[in-house]
Protein backbone atom coordinates (compact mmCIF):
# COMPACT_ATOMS: atom_id res chain seq x y z
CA UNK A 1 -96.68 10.06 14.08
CA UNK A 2 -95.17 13.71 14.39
CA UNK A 3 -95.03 15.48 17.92
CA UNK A 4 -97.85 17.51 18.48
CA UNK A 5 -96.96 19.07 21.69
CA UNK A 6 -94.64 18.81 24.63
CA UNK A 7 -95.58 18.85 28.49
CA UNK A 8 -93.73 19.19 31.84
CA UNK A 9 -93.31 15.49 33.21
CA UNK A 10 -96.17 16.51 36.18
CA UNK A 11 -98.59 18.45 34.33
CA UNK A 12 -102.35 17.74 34.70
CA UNK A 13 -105.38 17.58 32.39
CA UNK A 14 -105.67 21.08 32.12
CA UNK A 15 -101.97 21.29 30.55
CA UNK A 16 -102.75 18.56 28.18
CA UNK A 17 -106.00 20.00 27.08
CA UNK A 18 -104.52 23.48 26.48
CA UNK A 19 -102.13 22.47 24.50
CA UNK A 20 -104.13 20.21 22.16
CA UNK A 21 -106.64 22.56 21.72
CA UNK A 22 -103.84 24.84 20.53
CA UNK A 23 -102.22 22.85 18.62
CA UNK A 24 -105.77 21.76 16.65
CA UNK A 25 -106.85 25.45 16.45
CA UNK A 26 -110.25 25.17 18.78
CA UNK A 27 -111.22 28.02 20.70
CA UNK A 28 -114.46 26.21 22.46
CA UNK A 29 -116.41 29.33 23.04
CA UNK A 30 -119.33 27.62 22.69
CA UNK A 31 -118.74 24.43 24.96
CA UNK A 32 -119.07 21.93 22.68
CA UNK A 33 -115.90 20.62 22.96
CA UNK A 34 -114.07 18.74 26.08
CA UNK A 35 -111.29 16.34 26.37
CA UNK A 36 -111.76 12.40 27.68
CA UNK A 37 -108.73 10.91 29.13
CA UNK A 38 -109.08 7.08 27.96
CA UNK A 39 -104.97 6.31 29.96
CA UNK A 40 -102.82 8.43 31.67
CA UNK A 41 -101.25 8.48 28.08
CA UNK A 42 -104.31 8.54 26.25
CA UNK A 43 -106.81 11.42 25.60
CA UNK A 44 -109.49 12.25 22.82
CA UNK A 45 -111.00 15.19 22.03
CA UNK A 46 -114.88 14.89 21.76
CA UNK A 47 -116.79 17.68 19.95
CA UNK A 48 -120.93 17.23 20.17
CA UNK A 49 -124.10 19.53 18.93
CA UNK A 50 -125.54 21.31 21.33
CA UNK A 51 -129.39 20.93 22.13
CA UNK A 52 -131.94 22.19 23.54
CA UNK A 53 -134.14 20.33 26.59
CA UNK A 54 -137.55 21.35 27.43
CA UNK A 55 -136.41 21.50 30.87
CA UNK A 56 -133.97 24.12 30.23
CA UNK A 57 -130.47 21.89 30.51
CA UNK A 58 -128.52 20.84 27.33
CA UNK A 59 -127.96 17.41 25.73
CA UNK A 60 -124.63 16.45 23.84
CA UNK A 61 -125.70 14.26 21.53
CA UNK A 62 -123.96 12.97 19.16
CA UNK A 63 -120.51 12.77 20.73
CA UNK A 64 -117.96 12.63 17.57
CA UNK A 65 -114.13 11.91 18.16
CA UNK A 66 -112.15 14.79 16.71
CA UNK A 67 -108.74 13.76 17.26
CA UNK A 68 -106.80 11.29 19.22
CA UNK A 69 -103.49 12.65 21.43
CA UNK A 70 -101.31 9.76 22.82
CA UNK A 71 -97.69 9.90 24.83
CA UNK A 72 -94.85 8.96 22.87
CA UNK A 73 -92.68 8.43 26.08
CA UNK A 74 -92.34 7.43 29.50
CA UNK A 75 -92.82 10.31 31.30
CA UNK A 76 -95.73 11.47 29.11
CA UNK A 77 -94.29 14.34 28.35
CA UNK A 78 -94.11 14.41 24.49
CA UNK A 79 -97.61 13.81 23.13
CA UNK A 80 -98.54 12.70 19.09
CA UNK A 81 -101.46 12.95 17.22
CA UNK A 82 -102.59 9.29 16.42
């Protein structure tokens, strides 16, 4: 696995996500896309179709794994794409 990004040893979700979604090229203008954290040094992100509900909400269904970040140390601070 090469090193996909690095992080400060105390950064949150937000961090993490930015970074990933730089790294993988996603813009999510449209909100389809959002990242799952499966372990402190686990996360996925999940891209999904958007839909429309008769009663004026969305559904995101199907759900579909786009890629797979996980922590390569300690500290989580140096993260791989698995």
């Amino acid at each position: 696995m090469t090193v996909a990004f690095e992080i400060g040893p105390f950064a949150n979700s937000k961090e993490i996500w930015l970074k990933a979604s730089a790294f993988l090229g996603i813009d999510n203008k449209d909100g389809n896309t959002q990242m799952k954290r499966i372990a402190p040094n686990h996360v996925q992100i999940i891209e999904s179709e958007q839909k429309k509900n008769p009663f004026g909400s969305t559904d995101f269904l199907p759900r579909q794994v786009i890629a797979e970040f996980v922590s390569q140390n300690k500290e989580n601070t140096v993260w791989a794409k698995k």
